[in-house]
N, C-alpha and C. Protein backbone atom coordinates (compact mmCIF):
# COMPACT_ATOMS: atom_id res chain seq x y z
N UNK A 1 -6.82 6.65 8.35
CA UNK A 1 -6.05 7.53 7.51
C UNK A 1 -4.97 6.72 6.79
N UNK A 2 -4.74 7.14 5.43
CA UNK A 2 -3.86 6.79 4.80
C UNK A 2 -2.62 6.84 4.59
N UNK A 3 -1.87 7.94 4.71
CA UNK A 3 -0.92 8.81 4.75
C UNK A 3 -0.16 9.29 5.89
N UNK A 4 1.22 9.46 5.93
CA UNK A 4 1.50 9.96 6.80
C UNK A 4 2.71 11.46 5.91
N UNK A 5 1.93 12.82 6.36
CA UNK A 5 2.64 13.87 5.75
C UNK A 5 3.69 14.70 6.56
N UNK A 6 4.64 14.39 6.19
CA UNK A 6 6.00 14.71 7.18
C UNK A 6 6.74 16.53 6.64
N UNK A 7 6.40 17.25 7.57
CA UNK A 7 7.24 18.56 7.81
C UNK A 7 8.05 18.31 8.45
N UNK A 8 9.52 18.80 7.63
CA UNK A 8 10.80 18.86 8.02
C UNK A 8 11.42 20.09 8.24
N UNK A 9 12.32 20.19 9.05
CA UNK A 9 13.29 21.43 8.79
C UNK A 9 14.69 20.74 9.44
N UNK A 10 15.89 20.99 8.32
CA UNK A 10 17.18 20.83 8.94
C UNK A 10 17.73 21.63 9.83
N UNK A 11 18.14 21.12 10.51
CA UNK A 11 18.49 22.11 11.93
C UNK A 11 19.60 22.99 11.76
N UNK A 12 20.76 22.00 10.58
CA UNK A 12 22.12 23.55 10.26
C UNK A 12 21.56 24.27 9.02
N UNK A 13 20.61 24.03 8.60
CA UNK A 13 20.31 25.22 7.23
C UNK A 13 18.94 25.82 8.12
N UNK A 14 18.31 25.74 8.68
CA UNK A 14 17.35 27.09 9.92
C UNK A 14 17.36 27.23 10.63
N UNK A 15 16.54 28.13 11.15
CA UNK A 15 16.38 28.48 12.59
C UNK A 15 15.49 27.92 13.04
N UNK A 16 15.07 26.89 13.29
CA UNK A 16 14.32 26.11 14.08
C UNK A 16 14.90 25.49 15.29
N UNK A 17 13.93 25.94 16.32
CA UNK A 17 14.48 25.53 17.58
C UNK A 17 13.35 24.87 18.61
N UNK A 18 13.53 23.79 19.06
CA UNK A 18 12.86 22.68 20.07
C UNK A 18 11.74 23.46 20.35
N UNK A 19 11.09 24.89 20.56
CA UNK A 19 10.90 25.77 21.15
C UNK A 19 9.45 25.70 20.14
N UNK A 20 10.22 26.31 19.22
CA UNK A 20 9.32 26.81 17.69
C UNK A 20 8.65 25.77 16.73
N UNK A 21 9.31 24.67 17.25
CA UNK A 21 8.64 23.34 16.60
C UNK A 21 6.92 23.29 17.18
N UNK A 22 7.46 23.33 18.57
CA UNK A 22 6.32 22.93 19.72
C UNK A 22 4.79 24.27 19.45
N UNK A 23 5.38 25.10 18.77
CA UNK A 23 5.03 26.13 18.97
C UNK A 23 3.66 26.26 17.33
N UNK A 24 4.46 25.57 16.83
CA UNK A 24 4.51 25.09 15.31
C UNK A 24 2.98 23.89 15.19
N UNK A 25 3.37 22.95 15.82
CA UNK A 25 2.74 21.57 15.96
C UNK A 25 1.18 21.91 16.57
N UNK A 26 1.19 22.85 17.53
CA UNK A 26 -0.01 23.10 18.33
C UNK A 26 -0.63 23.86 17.45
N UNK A 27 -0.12 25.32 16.69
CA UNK A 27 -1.11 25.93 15.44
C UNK A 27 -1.80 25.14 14.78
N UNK A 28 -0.99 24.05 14.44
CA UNK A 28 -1.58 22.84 13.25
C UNK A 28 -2.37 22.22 14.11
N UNK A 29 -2.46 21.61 15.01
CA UNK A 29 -3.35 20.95 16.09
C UNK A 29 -4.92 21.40 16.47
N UNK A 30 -4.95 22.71 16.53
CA UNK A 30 -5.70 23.95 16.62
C UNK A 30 -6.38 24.03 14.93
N UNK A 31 -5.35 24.64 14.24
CA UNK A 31 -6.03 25.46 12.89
C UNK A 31 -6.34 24.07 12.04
N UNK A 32 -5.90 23.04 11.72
CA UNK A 32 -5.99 22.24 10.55
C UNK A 32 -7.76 21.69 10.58
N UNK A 33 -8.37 21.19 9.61
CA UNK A 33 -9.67 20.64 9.45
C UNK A 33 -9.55 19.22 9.83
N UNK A 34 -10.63 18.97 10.58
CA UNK A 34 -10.40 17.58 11.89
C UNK A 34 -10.16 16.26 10.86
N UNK A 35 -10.11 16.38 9.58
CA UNK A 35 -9.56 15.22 8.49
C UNK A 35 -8.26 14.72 8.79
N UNK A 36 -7.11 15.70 9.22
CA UNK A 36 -6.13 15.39 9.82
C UNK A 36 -5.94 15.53 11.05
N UNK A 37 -5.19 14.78 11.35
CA UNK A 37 -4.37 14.32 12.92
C UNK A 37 -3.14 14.61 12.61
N UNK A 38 -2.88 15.85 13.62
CA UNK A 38 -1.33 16.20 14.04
C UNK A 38 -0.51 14.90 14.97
N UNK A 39 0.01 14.47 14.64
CA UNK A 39 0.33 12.81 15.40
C UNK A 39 1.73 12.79 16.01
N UNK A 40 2.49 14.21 15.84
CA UNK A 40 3.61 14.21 17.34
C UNK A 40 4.71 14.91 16.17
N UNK A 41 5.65 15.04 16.62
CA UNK A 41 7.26 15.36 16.50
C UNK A 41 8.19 14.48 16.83
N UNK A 42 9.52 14.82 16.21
CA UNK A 42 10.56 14.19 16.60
C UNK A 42 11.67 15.76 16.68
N UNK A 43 12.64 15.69 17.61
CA UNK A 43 14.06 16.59 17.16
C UNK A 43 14.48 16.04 17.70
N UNK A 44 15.75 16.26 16.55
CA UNK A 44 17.06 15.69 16.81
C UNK A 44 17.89 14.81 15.57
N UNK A 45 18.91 14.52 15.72
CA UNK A 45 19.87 13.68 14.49
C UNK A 45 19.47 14.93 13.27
N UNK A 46 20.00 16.06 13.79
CA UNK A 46 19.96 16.83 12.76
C UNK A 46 18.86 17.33 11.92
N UNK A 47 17.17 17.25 12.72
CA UNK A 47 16.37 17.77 11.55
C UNK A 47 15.19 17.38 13.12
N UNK A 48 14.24 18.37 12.50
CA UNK A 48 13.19 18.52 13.11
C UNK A 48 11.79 18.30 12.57
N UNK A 49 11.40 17.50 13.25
CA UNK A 49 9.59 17.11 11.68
C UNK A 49 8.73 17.04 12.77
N UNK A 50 7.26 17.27 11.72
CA UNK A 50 6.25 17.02 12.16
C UNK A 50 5.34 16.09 11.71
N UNK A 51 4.72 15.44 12.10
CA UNK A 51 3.99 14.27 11.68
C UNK A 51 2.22 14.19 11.33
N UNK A 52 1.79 14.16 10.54
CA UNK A 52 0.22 14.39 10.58
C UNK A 52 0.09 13.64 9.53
N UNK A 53 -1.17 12.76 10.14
CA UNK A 53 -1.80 11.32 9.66
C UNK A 53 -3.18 12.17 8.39
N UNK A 54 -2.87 11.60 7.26
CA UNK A 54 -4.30 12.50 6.24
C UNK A 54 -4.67 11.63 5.04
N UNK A 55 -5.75 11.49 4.65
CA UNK A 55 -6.13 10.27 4.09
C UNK A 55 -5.87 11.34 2.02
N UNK A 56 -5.52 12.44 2.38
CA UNK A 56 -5.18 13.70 1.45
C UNK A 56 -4.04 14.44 1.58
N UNK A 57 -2.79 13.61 1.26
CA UNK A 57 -1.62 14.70 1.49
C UNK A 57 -1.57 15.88 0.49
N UNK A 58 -2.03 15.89 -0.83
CA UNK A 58 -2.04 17.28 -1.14
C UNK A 58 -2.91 18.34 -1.01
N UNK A 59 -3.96 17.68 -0.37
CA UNK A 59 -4.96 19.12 0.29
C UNK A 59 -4.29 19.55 1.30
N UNK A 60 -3.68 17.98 2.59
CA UNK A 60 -3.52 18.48 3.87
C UNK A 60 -2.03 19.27 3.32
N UNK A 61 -1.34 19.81 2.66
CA UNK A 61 -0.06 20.12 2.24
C UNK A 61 -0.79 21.54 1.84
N UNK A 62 -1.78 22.07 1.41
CA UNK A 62 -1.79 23.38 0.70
C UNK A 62 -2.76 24.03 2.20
N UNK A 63 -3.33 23.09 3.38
CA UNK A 63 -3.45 24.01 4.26
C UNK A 63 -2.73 24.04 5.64
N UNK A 64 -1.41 23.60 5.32
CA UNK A 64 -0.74 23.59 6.18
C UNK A 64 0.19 24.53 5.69
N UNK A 65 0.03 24.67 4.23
CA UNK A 65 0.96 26.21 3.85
C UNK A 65 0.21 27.57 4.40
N UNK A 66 -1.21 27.56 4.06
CA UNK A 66 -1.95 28.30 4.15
C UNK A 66 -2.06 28.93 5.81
N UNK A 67 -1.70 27.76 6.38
CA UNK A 67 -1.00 28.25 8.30
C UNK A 67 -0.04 29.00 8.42
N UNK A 68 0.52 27.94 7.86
CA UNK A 68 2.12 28.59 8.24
C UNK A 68 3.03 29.49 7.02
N UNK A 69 2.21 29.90 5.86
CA UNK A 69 3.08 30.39 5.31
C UNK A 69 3.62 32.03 5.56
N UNK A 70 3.26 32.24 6.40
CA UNK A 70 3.51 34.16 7.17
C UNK A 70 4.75 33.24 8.50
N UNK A 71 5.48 32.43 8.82
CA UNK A 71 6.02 31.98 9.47
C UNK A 71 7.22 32.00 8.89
N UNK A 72 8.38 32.51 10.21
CA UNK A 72 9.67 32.91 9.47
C UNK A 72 10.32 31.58 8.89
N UNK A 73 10.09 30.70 9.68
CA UNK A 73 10.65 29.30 9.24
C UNK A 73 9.78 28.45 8.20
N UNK A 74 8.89 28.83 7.36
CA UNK A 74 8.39 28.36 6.27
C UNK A 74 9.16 28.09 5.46
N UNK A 75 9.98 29.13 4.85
CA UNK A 75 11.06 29.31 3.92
C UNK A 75 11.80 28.08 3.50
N UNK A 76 12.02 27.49 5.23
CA UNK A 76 13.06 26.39 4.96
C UNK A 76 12.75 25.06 5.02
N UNK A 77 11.18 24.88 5.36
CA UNK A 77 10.48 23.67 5.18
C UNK A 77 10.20 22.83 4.17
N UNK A 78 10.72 20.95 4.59
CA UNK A 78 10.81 20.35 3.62
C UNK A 78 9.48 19.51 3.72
N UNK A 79 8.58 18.91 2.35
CA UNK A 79 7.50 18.70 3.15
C UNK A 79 7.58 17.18 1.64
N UNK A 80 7.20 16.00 2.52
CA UNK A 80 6.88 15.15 1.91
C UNK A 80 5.82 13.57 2.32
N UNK A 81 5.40 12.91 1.70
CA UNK A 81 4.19 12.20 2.05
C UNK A 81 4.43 10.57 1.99
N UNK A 82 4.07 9.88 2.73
CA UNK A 82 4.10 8.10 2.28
C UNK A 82 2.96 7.66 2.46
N UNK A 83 2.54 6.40 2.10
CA UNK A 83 1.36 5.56 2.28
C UNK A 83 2.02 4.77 3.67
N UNK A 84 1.35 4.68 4.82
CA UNK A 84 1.94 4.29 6.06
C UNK A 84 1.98 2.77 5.73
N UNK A 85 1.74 2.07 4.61
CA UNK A 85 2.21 0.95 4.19
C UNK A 85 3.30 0.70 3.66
N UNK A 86 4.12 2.12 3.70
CA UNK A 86 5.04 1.78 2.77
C UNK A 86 5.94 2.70 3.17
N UNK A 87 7.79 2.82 2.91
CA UNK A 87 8.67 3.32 3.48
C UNK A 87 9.10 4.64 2.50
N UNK A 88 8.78 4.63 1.18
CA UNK A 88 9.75 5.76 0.36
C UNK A 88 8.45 6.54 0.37
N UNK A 89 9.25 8.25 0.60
CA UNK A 89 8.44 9.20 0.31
C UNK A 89 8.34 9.84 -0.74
N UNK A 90 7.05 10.40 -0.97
CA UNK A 90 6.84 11.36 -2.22
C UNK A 90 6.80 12.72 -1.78
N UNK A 91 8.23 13.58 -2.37
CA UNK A 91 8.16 14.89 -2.44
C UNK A 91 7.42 15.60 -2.68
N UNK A 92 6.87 16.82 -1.89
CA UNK A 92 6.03 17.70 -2.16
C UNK A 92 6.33 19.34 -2.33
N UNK A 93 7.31 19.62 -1.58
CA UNK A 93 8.22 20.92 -1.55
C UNK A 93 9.64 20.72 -0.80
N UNK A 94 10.40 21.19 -1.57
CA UNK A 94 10.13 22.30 -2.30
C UNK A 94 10.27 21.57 -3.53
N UNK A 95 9.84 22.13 -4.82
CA UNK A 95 9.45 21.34 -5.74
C UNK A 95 11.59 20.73 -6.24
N UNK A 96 12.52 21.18 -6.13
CA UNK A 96 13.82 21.08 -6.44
C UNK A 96 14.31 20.00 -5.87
N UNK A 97 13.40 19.68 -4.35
CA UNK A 97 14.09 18.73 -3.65
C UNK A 97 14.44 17.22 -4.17
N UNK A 98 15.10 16.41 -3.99
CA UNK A 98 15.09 15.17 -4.94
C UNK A 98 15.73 14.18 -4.09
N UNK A 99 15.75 14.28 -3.15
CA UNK A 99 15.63 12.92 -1.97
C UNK A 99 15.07 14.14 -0.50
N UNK A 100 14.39 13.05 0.10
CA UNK A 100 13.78 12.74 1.53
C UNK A 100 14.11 11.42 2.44
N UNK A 101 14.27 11.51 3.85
CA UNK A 101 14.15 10.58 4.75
C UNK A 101 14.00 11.42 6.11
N UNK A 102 13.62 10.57 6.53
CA UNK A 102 13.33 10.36 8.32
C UNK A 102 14.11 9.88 8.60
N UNK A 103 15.40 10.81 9.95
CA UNK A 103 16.02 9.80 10.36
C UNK A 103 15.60 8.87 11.58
């Protein structure tokens, strides 16, 4: 796989909690098409992500909306993509956003 497509949520602008992440990660684990690999989490330093390895970040990006978009914490999800060769990401949503990082 090529890509690594990172779901975010900041922890003081939602309600995302250690809980709902976990809760979050396993739907995708379960529902996504075996092209991607759900490849773990991080929380903490202020933001909560998910990690999934896809050789297609904008397919794997429109069915990972297609999961989770009936999810109260969709709303506040930041979602962006890198070539695992490489460190700067490319924004994907929300389309306004205009910097990304991993801390």
């Amino acid at each position: 796989m090529k890509y690594q497509l990172v779901l975010q949520w900041q922890l003081e602008a939602s309600n995302m909690d250690f809980e709902n992440l976990i809760q979050i990660e396993e739907v995708l684990r379960r529902q996504l098409p075996k092209q991607n690999y759900v490849d773990g989490h991080d929380y903490g330093a202020g933001e909560a992500n998910i990690f999934i390895l896809t050789d297609d970040p904008q397919l794997s990006f429109k069915q990972v909306e297609h999961i989770l978009s009936t999810y109260e914490s969709w709303p506040d999800v930041r979602v962006a993509y890198r070539p695992l060769s490489a460190d700067d990401f490319t924004i994907i949503w929300p389309k306004s956003l205009t910097e990304f990082n991993v801390a």
